[in-house]
Protein backbone atom coordinates (compact mmCIF):
# COMPACT_ATOMS: atom_id res chain seq x y z
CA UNK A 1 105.10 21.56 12.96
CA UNK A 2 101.98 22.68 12.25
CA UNK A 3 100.80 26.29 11.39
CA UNK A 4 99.46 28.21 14.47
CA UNK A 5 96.45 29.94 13.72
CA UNK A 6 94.17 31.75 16.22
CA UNK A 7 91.05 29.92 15.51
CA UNK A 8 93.16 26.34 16.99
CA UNK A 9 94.09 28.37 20.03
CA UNK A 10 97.52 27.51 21.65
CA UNK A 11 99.23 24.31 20.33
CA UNK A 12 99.10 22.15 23.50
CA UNK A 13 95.42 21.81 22.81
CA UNK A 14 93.43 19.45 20.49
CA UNK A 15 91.96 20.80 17.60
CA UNK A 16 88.35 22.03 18.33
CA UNK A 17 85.61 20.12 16.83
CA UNK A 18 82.48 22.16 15.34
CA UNK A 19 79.79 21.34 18.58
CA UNK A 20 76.99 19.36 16.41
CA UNK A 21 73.74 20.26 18.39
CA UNK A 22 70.30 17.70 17.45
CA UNK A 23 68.47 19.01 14.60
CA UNK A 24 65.15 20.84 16.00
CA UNK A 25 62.68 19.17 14.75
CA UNK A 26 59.17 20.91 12.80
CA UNK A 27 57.37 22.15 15.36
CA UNK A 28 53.43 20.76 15.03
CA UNK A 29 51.46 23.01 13.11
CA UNK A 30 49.28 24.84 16.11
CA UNK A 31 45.75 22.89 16.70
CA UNK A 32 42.94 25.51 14.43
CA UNK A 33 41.74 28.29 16.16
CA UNK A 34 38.24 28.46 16.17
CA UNK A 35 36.84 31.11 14.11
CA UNK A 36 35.84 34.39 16.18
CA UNK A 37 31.92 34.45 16.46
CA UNK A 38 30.75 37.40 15.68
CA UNK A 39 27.36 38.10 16.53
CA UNK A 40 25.00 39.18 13.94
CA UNK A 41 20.94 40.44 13.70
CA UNK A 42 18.90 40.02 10.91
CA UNK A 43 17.12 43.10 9.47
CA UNK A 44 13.55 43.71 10.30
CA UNK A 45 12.64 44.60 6.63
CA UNK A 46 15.44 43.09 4.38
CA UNK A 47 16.55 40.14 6.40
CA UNK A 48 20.02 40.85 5.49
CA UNK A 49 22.68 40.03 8.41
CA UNK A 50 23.40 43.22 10.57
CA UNK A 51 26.94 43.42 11.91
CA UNK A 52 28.06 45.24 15.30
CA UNK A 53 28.34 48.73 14.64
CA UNK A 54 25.62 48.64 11.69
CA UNK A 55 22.44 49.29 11.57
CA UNK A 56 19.52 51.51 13.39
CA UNK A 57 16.73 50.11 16.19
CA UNK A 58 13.51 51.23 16.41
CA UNK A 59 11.25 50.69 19.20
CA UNK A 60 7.16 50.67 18.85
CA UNK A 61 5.06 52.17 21.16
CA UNK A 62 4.18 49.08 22.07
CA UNK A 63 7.44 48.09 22.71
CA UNK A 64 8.37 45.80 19.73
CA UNK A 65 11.67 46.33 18.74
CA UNK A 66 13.17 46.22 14.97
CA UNK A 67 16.46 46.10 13.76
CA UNK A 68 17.26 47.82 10.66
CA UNK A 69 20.31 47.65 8.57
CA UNK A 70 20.20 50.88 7.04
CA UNK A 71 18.12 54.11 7.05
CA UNK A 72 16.64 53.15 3.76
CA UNK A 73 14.94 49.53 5.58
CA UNK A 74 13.68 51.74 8.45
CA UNK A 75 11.84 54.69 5.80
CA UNK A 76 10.53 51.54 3.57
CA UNK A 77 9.52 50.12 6.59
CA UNK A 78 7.90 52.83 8.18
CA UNK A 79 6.04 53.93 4.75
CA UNK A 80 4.56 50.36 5.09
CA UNK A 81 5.79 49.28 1.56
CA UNK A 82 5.72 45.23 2.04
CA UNK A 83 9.02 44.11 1.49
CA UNK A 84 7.66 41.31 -1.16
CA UNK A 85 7.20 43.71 -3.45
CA UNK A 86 10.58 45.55 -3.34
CA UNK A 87 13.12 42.79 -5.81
CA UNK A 88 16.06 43.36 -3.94
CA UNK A 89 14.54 42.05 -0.35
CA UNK A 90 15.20 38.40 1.03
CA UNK A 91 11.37 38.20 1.08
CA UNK A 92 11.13 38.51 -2.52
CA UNK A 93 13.41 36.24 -3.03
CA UNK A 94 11.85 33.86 -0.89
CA UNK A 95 8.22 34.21 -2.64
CA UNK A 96 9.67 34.01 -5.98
CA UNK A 97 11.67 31.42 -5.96
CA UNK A 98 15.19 32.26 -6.29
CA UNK A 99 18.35 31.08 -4.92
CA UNK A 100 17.56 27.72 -4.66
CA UNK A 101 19.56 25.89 -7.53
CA UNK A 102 20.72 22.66 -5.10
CA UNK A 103 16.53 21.74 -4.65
CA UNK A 104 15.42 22.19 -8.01
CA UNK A 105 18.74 19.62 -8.77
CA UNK A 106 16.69 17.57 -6.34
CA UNK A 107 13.86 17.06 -7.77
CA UNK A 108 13.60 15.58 -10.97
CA UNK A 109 10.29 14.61 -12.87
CA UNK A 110 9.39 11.05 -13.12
CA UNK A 111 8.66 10.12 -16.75
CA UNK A 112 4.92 7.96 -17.07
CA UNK A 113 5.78 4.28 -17.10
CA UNK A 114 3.30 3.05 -20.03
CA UNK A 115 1.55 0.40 -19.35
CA UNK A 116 -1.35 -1.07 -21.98
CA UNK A 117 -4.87 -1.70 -20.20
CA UNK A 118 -7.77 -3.79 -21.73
CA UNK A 119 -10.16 -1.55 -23.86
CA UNK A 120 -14.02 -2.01 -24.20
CA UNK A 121 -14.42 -4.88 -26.39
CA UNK A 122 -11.22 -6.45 -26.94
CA UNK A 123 -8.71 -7.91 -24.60
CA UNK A 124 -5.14 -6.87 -23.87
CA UNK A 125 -4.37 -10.61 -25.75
CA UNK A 126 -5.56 -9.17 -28.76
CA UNK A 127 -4.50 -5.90 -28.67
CA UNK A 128 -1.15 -7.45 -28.40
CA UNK A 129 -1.53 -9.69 -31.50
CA UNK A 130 -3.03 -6.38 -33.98
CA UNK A 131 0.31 -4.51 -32.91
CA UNK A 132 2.78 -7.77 -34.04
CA UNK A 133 0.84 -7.89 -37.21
CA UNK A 134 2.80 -6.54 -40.07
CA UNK A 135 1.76 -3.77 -41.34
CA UNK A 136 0.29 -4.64 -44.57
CA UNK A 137 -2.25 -6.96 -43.27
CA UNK A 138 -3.10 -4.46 -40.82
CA UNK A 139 -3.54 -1.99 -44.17
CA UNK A 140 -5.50 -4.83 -45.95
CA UNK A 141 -7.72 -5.05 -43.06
CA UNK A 142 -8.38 -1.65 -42.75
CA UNK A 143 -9.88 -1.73 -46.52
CA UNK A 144 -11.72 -4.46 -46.40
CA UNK A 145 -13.24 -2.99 -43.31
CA UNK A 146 -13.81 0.34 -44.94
CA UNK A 147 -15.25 -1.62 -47.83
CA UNK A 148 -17.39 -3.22 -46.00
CA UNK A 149 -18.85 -0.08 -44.18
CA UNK A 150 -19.01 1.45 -47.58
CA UNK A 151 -21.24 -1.10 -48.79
CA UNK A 152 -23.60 -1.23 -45.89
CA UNK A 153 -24.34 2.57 -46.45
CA UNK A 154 -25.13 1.89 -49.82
CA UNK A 155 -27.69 -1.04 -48.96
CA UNK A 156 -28.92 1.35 -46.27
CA UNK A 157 -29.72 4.16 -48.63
CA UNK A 158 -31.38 1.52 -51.88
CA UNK A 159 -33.52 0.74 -48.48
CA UNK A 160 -34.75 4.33 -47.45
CA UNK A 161 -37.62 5.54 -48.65
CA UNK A 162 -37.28 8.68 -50.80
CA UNK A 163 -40.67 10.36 -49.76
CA UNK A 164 -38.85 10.77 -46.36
CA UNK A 165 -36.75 13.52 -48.23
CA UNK A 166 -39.51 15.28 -49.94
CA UNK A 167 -41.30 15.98 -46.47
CA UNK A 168 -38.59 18.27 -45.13
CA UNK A 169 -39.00 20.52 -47.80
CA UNK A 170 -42.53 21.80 -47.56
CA UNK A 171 -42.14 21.88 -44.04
CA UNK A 172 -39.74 24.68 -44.50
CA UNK A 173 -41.89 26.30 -47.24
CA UNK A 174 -44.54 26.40 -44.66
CA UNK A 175 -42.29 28.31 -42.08
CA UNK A 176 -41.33 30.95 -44.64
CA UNK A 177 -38.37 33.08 -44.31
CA UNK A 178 -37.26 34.74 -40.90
CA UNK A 179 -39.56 37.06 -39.92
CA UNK A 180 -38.76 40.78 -38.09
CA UNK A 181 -39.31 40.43 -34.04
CA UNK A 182 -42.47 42.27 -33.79
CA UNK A 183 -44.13 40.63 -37.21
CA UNK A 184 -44.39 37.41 -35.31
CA UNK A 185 -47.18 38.62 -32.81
CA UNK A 186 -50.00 38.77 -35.56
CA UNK A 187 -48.40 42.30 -36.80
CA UNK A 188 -49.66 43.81 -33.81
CA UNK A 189 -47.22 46.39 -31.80
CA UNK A 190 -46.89 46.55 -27.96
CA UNK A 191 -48.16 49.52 -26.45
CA UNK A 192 -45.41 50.51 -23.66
CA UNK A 193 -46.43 53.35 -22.44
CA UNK A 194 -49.38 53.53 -20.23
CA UNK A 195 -53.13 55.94 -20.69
């Protein structure tokens, strides 16, 4: 017979069977919230973003407002001290540049394409055939060339006549030395003041 235990109940009765209930499944992760909007103002002076409970307004006489963000913006402001000239201002910022890594990455500077044009006297054919020559016969026709030019200056002065060169000099002798500023006038002196 089989032991009687409390958690069978009496013995007339099957043996209970644990209740099996369906497995509850993940529930779906809830659809994202949108984010709360706050809204925000931009400062008058620093153009930083003013949240709700920040910041001071100031109304013109002629009834302009301005937002500040702090008491300091508003005394800048009102001292007229331009906000350019103050480093820690978005305006600053703005004229000098700063802040704006992703652009420069942007732009990039184009490197000249070279390109060979014709030149005054000689074609780009044979400006293309001087570079392919090797350079020693480029070096031996540099000094044959420089001979050549060497020996046309020394036909040019055999040709020149040399009484040419002794002219010059008693042109000079003739001007004399450098004279003092009122010497030049005959050695007379101007008379400034008036009889």
């Amino acid at each position: 017979p089989p032991s009687l235990s409390m958690a069978q109940g009496p013995p007339s009765l099957p043996p209970r069977r644990p209740v099996q209930r369906p497995r509850a499944r993940p529930r779906p992760a809830p659809p994202a919230l949108c984010a709360m909007v706050i809204k925000t103002d931009l400062c008058a002076y620093t153009e930083y973003r003013i949240y709700p409970g920040r910041g001071q307004r100031f109304v013109a006489k002629d009834g302009k407002t301005s937002f500040f963000i702090s008491s300091k913006a508003d005394a800048l402001f009102h001292q007229r001290i331009k906000a350019v000239k103050l480093r820690w201002t978005q305006a600053w910022r703005r004229m000098n540049k700063k802040g704006k890594a992703d652009e420069q990455a942007k732009k990039r500077t184009r490197k000249a394409q070279k390109f060979q044009k014709a030149i005054v006297g000689m074609s780009l054919d044979d400006i293309k055939k001087k570079k392919a020559m090797k350079p020693e016969l480029r070096a031996q026709a540099k000094e044959a060339a420089a001979k050549e030019a060497k020996a046309r200056q020394a036909t040019k002065a055999k040709v020149a006549p040399k009484s040419g060169a002794k002219s010059v000099a008693p042109k000079q002798q003739a001007k004399g030395g450098k004279l003092p500023k009122g010497a030049g006038a005959g050695g007379q002196k101007k008379d400034f003041k008036a009889k």
